[in-house]
PDB file of N, CA and C in Angstrom:
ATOM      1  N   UNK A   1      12.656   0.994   3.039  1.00  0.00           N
ATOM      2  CA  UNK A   1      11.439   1.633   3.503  1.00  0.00           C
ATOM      3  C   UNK A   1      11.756   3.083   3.833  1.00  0.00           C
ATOM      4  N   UNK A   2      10.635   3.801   3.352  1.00  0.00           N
ATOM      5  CA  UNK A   2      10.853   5.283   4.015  1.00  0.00           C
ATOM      6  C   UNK A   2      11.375   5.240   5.482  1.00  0.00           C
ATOM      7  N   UNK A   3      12.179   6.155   5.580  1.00  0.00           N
ATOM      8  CA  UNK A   3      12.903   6.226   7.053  1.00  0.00           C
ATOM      9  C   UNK A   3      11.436   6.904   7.970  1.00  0.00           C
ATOM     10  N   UNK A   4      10.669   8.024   7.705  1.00  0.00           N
ATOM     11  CA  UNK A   4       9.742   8.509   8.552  1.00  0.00           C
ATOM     12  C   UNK A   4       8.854   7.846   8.774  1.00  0.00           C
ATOM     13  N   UNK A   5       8.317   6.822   7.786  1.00  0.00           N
ATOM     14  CA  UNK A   5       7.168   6.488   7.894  1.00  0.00           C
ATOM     15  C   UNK A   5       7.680   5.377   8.816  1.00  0.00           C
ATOM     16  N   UNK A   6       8.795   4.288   8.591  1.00  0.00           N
ATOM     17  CA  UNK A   6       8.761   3.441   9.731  1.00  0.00           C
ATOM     18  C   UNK A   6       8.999   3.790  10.815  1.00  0.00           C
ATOM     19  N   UNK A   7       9.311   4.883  11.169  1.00  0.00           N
ATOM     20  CA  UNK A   7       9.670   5.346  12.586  1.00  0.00           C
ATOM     21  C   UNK A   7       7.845   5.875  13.397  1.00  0.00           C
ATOM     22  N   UNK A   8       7.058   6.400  12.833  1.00  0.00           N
ATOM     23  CA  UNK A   8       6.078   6.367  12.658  1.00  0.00           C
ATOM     24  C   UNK A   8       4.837   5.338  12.926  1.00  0.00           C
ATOM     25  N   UNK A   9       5.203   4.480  11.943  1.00  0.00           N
ATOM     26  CA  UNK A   9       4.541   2.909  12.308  1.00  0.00           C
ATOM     27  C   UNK A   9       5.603   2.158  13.593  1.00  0.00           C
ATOM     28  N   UNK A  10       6.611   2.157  14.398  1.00  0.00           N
ATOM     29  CA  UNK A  10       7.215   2.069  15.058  1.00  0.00           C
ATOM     30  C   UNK A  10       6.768   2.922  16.918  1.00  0.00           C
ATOM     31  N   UNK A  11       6.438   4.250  16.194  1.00  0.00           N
ATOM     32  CA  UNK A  11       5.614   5.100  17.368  1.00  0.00           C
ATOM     33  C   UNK A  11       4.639   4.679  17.901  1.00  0.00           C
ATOM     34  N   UNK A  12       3.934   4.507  16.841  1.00  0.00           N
ATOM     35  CA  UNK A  12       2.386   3.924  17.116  1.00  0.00           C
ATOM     36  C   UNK A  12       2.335   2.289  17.444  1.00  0.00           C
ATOM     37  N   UNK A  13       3.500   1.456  17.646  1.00  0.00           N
ATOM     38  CA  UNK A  13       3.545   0.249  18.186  1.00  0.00           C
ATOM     39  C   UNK A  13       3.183  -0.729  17.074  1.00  0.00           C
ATOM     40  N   UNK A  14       3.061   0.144  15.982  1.00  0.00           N
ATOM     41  CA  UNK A  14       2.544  -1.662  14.776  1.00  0.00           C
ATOM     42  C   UNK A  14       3.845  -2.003  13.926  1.00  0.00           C
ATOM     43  N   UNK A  15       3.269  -3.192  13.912  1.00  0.00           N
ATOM     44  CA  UNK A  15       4.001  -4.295  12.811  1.00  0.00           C
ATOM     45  C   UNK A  15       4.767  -3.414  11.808  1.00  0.00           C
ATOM     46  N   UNK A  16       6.312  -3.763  10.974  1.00  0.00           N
ATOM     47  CA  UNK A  16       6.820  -3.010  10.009  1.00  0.00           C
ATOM     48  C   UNK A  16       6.375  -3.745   8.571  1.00  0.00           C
ATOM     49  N   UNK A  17       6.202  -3.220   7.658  1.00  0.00           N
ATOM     50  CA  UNK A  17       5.814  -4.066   6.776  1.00  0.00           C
ATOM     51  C   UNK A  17       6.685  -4.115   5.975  1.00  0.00           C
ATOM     52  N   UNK A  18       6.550  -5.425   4.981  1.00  0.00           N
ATOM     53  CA  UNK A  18       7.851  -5.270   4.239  1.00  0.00           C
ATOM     54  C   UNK A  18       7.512  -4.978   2.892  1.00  0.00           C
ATOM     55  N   UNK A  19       8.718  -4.044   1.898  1.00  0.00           N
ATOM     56  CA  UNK A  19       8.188  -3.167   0.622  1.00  0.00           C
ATOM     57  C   UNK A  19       8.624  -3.710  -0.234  1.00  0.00           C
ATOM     58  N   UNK A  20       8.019  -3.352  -1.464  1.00  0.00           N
ATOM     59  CA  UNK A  20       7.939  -4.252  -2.798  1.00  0.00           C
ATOM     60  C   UNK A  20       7.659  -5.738  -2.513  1.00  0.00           C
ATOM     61  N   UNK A  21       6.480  -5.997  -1.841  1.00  0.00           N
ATOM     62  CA  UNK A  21       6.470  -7.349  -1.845  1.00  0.00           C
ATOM     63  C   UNK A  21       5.441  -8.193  -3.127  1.00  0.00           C
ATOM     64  N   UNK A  22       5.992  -8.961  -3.241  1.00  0.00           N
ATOM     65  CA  UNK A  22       5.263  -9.752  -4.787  1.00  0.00           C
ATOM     66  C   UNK A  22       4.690 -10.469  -4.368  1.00  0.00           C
ATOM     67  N   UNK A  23       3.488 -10.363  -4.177  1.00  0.00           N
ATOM     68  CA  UNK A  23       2.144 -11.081  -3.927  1.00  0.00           C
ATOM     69  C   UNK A  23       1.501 -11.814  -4.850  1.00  0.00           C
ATOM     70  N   UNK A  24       2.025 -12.269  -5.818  1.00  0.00           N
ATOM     71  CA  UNK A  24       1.604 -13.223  -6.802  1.00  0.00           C
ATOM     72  C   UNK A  24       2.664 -13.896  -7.083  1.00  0.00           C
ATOM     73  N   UNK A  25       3.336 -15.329  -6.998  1.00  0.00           N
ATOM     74  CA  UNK A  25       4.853 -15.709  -7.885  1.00  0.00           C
ATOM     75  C   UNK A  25       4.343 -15.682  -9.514  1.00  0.00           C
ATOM     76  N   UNK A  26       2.965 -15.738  -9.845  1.00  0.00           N
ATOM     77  CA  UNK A  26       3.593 -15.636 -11.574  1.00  0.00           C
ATOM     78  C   UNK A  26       3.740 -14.665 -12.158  1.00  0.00           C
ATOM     79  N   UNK A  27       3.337 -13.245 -11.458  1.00  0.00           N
ATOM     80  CA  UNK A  27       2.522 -12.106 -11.974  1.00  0.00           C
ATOM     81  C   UNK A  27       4.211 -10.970 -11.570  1.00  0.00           C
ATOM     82  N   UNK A  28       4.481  -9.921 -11.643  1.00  0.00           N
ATOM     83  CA  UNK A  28       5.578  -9.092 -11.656  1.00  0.00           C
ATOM     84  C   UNK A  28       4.918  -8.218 -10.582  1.00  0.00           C
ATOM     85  N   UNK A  29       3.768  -8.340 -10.473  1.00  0.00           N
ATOM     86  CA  UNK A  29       2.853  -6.975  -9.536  1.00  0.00           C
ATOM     87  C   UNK A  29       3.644  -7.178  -7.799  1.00  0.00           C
ATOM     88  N   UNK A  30       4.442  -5.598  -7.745  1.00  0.00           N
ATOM     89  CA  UNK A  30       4.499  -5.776  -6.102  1.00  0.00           C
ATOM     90  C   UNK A  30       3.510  -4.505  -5.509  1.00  0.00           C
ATOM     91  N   UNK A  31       3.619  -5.030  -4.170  1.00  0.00           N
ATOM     92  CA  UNK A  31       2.839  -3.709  -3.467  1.00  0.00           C
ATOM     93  C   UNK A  31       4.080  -2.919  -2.804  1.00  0.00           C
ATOM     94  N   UNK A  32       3.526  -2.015  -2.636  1.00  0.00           N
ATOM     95  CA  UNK A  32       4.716  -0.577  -1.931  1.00  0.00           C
ATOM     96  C   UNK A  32       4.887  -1.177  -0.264  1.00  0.00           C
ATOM     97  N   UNK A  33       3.699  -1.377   0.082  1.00  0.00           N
ATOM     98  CA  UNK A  33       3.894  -1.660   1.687  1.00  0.00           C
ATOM     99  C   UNK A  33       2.729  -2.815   1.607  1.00  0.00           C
ATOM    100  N   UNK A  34       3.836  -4.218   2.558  1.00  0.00           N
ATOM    101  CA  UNK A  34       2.734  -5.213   3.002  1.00  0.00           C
ATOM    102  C   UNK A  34       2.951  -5.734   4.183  1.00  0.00           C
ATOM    103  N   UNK A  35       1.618  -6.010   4.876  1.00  0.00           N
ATOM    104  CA  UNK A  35       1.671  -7.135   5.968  1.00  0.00           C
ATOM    105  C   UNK A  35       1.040  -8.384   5.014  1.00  0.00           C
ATOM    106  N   UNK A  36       2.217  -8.842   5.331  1.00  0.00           N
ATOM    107  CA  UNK A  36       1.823 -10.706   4.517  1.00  0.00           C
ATOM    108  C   UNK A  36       0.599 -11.407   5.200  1.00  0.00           C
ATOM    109  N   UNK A  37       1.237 -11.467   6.325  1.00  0.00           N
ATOM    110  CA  UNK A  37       0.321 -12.202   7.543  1.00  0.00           C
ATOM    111  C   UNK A  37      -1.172 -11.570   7.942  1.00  0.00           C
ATOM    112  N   UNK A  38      -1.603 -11.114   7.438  1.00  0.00           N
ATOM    113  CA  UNK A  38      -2.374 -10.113   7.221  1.00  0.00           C
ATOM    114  C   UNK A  38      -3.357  -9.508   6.071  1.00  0.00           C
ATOM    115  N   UNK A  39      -2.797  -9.780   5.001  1.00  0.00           N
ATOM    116  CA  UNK A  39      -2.785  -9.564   4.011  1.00  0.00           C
ATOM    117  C   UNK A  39      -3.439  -8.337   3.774  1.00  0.00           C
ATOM    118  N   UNK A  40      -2.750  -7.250   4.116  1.00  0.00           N
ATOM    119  CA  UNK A  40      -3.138  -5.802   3.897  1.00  0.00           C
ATOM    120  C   UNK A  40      -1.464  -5.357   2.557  1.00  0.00           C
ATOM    121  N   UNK A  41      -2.524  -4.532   2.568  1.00  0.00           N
ATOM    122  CA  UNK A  41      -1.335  -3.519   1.475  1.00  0.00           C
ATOM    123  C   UNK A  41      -1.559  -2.283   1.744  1.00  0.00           C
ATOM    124  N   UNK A  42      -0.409  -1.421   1.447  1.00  0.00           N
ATOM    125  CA  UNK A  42      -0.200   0.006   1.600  1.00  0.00           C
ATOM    126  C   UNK A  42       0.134   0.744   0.029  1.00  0.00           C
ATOM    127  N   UNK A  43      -0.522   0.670  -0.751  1.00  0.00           N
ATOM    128  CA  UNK A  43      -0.098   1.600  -1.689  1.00  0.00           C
ATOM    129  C   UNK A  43      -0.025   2.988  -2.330  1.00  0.00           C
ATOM    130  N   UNK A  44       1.176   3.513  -2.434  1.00  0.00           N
ATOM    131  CA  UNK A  44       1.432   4.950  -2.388  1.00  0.00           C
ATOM    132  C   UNK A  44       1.138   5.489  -3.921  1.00  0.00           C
ATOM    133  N   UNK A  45       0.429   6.164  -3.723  1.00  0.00           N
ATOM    134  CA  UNK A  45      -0.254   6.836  -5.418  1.00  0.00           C
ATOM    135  C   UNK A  45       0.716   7.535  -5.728  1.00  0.00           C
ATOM    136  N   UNK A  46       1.695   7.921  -6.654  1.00  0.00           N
ATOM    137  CA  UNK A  46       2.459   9.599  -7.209  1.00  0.00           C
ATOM    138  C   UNK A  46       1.624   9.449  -8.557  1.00  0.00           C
ATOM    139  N   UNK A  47       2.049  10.410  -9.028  1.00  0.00           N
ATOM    140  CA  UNK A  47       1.768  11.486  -9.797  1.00  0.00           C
ATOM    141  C   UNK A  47       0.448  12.193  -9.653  1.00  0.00           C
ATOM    142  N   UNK A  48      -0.559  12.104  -8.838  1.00  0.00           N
ATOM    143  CA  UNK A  48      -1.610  12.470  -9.134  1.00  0.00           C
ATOM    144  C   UNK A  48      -2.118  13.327  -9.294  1.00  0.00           C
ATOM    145  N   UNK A  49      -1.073  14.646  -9.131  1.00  0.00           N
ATOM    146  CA  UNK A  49      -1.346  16.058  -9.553  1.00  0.00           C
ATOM    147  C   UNK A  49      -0.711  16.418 -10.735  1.00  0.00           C
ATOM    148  N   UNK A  50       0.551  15.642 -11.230  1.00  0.00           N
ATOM    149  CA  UNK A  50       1.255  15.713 -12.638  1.00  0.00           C
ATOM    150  C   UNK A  50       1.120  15.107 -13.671  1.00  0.00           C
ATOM    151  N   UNK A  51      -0.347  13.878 -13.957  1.00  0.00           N
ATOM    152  CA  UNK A  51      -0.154  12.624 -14.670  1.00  0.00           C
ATOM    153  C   UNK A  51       0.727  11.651 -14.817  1.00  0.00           C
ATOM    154  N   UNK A  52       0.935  11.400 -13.563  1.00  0.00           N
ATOM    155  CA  UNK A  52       2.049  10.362 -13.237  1.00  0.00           C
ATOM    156  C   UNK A  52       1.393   9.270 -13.631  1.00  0.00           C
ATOM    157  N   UNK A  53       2.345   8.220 -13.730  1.00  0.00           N
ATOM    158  CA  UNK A  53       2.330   6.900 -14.028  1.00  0.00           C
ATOM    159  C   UNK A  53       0.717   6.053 -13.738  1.00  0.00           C
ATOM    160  N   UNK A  54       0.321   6.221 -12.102  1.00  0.00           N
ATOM    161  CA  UNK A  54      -0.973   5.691 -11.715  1.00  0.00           C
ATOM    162  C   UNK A  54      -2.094   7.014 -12.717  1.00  0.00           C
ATOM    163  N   UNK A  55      -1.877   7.947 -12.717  1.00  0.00           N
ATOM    164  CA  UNK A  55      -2.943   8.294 -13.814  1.00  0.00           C
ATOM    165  C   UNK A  55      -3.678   8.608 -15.106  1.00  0.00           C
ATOM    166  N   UNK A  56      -2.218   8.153 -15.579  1.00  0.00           N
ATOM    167  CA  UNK A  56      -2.350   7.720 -16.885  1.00  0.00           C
ATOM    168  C   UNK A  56      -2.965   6.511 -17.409  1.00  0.00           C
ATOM    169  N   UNK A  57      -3.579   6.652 -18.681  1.00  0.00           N
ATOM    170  CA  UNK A  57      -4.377   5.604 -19.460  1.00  0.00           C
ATOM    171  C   UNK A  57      -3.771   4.022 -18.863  1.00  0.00           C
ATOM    172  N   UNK A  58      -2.486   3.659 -19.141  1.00  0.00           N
ATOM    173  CA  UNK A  58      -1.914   2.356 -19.481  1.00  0.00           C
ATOM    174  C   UNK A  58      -1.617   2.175 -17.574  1.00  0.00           C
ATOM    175  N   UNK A  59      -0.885   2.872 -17.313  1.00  0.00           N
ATOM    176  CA  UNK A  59      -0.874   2.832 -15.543  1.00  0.00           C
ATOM    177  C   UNK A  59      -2.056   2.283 -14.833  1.00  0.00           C
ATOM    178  N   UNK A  60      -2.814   3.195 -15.201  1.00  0.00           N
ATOM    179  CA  UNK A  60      -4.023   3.380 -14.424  1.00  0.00           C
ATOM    180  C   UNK A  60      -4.715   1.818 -14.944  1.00  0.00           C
ATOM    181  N   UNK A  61      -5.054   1.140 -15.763  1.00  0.00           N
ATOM    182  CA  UNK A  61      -5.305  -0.047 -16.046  1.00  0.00           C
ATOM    183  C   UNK A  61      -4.393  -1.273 -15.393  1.00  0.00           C
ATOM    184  N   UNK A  62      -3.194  -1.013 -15.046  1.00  0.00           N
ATOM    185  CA  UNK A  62      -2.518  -1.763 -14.516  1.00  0.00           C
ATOM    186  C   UNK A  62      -2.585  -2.084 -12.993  1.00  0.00           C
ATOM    187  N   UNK A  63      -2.712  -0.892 -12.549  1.00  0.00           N
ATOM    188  CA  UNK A  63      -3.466  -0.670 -11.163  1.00  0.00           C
ATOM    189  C   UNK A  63      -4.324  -1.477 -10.979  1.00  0.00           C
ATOM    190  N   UNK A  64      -5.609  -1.344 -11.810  1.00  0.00           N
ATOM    191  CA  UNK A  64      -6.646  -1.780 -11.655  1.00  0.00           C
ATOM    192  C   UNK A  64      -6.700  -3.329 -12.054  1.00  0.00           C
ATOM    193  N   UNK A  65      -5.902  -3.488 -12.368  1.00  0.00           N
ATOM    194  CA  UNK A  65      -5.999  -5.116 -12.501  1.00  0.00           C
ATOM    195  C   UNK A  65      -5.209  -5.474 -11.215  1.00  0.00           C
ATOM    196  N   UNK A  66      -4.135  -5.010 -10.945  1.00  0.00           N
ATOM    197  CA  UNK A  66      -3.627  -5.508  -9.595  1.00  0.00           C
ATOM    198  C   UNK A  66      -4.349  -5.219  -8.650  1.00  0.00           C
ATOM    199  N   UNK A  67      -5.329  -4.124  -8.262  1.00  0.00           N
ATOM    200  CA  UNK A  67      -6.084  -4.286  -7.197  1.00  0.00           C
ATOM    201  C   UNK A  67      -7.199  -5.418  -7.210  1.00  0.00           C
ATOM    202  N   UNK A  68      -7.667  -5.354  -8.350  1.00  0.00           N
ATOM    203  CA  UNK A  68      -8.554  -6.479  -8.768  1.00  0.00           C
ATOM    204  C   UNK A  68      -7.938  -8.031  -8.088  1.00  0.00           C
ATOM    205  N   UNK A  69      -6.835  -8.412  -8.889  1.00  0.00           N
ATOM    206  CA  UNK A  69      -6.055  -9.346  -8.317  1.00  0.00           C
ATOM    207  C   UNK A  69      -6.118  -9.758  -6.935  1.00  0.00           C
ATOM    208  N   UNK A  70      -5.627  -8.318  -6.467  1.00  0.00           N
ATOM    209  CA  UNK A  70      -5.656  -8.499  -4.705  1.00  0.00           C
ATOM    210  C   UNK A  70      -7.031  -8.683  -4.015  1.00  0.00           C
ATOM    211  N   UNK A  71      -7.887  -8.043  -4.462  1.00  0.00           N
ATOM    212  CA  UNK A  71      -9.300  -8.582  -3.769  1.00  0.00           C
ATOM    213  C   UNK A  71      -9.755  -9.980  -3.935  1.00  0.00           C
ATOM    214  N   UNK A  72      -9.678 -10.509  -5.326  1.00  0.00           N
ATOM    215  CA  UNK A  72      -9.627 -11.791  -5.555  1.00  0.00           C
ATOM    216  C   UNK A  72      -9.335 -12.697  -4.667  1.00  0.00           C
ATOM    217  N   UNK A  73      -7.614 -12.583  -4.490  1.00  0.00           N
ATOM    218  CA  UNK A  73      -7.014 -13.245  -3.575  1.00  0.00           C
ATOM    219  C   UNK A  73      -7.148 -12.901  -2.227  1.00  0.00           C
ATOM    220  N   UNK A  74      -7.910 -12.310  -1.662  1.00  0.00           N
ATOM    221  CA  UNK A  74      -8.400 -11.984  -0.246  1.00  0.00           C
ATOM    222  C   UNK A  74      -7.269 -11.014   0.372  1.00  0.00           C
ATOM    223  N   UNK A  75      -7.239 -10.009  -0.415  1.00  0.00           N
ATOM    224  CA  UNK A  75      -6.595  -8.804   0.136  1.00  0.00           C
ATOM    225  C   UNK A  75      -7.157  -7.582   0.445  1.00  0.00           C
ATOM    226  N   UNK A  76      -6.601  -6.957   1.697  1.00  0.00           N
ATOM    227  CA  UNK A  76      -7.201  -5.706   1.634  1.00  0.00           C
ATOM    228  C   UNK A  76      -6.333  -4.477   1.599  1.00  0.00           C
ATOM    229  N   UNK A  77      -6.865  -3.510   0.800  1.00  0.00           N
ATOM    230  CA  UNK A  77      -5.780  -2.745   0.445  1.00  0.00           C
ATOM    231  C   UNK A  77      -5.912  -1.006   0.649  1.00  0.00           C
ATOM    232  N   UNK A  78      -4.980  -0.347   1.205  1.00  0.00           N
ATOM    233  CA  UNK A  78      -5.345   0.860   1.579  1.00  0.00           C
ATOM    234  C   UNK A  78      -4.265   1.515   0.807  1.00  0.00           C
ATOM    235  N   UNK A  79      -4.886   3.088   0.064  1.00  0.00           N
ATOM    236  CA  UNK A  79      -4.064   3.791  -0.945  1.00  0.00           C
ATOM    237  C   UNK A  79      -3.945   5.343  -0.182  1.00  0.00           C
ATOM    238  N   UNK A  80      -2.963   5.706  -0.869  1.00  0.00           N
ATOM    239  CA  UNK A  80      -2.793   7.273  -0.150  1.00  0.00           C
ATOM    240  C   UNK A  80      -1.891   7.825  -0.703  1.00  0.00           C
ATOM    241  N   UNK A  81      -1.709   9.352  -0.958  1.00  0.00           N
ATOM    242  CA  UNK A  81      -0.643   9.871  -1.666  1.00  0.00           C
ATOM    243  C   UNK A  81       1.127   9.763  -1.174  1.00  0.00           C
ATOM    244  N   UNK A  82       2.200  10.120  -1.905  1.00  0.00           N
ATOM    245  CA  UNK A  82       3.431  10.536  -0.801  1.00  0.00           C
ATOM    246  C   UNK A  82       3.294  11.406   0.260  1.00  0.00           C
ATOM    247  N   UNK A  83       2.466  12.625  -0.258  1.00  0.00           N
ATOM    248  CA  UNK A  83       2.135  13.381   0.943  1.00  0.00           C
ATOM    249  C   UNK A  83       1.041  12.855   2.399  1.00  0.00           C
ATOM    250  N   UNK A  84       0.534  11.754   2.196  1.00  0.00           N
ATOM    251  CA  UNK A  84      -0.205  11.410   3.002  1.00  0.00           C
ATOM    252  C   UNK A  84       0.034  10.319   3.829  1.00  0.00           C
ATOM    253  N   UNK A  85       1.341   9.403   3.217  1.00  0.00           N
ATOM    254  CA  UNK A  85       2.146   8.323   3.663  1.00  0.00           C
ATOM    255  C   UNK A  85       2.420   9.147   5.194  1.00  0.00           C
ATOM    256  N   UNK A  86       3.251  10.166   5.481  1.00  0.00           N
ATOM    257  CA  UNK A  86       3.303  10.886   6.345  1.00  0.00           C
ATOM    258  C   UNK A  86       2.202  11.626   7.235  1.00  0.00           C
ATOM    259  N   UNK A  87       1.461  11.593   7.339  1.00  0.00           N
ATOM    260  CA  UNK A  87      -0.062  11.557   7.986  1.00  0.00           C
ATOM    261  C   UNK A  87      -0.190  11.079   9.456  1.00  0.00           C
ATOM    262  N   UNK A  88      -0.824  11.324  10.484  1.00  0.00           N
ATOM    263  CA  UNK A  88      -1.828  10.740  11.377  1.00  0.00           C
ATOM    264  C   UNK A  88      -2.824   9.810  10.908  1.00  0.00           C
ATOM    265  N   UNK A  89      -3.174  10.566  10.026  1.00  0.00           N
ATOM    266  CA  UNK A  89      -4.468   9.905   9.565  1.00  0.00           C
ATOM    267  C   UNK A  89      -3.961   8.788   8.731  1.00  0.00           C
ATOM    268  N   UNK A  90      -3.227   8.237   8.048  1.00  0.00           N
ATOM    269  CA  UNK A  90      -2.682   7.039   7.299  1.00  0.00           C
ATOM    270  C   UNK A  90      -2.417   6.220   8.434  1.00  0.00           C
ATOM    271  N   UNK A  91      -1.359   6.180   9.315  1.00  0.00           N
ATOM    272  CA  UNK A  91      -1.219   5.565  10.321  1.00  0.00           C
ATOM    273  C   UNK A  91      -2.452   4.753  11.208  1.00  0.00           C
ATOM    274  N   UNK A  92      -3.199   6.389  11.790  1.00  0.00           N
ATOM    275  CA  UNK A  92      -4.493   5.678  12.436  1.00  0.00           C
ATOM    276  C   UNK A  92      -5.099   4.369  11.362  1.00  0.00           C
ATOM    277  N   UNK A  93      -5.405   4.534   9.803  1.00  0.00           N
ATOM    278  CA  UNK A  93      -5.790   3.675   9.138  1.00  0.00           C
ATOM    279  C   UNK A  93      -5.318   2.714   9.142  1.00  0.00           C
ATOM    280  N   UNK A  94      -4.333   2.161   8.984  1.00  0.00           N
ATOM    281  CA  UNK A  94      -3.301   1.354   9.090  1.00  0.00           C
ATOM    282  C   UNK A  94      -3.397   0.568  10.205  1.00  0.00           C
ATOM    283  N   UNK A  95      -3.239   1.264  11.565  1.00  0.00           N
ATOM    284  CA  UNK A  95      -3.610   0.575  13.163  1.00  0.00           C
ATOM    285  C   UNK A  95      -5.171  -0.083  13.115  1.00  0.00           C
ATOM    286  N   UNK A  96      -6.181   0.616  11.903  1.00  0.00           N
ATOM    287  CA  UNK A  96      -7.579  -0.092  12.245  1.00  0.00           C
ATOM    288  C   UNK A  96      -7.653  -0.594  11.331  1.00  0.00           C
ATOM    289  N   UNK A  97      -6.692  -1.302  10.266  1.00  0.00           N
ATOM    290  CA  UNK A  97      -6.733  -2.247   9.481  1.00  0.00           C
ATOM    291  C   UNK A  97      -6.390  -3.368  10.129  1.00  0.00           C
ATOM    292  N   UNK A  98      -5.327  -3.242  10.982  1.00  0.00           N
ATOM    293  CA  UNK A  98      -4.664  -4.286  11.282  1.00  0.00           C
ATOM    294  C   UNK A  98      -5.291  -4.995  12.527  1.00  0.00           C
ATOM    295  N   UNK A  99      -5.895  -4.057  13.648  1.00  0.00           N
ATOM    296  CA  UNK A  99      -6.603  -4.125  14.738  1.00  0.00           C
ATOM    297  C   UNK A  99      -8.107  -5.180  14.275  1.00  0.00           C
ATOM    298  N   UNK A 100      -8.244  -4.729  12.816  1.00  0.00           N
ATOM    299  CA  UNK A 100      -9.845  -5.834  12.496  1.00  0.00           C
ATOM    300  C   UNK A 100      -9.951  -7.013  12.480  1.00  0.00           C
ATOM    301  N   UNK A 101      -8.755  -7.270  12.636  1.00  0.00           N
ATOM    302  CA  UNK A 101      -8.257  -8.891  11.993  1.00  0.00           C
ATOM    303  C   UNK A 101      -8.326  -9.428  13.046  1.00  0.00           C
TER     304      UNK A 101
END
C-alpha cells in the first residue's frame, strides 16, 4: 500500500484496506483499494492526462465491465486520480463511505 495514503487513512482513524484484492475467484479483476467487509472499493485512475491504460479503447472497456461486475455484486465503488489518492477530500469520501454502512 502507498506509504502516505495509509498513514492518512490511519490519521483520520479508518479501517486499512487491503490492495489488489480479487473480488471475484473466477474473474482476474482486482481492485486497487478494498474494504471486504464493507464492500467498498478504492480505485486509482492513471493515465488520464496521457492515454493511459484506463483511457484507452480496450482499458477503458475493461473497467467498465469490472465496475459493472461490482455493482452487480453489491459493491460500492469510489474512483480518483494518483494525484487525488493524496487528498482531504478522498479521505473525507472514504470516512462517508464507510460511516453509511
Amino acid at each position: 500500500m502507498d506509504a502516505a495514503f495509509g498513514f492518512m487513512l490511519a490519521e483520520a482513524g479508518l479501517p486499512m484496506p487491503e490492495t489488489e484484492f480479487k473480488f471475484l475467484t473466477d474473474r482476474k479483476f482486482r481492485l486497487d483499494y478494498a474494504w471486504p467487509e464493507r464492500k467498498l472499493a478504492l480505485e486509482q485512475e492513471g493515465g488520464v492526462w496521457k492515454q493511459g491504460r484506463h483511457t484507452r479503447g480496450s482499458g477503458f472497456i475493461k473497467d467498465m465491465e469490472k465496475y459493472n461486475l461490482l455493482a452487480a455484486t453489491g459493491w460500492r465503488l469510489l474512483r480518483c486520480t494518483p494525484d487525488q489518492l493524496h487528498t482531504t477530500a478522498t479521505i473525507e469520501l472514504i470516512a462517508m463511505a464507510i460511516n453509511a454502512v
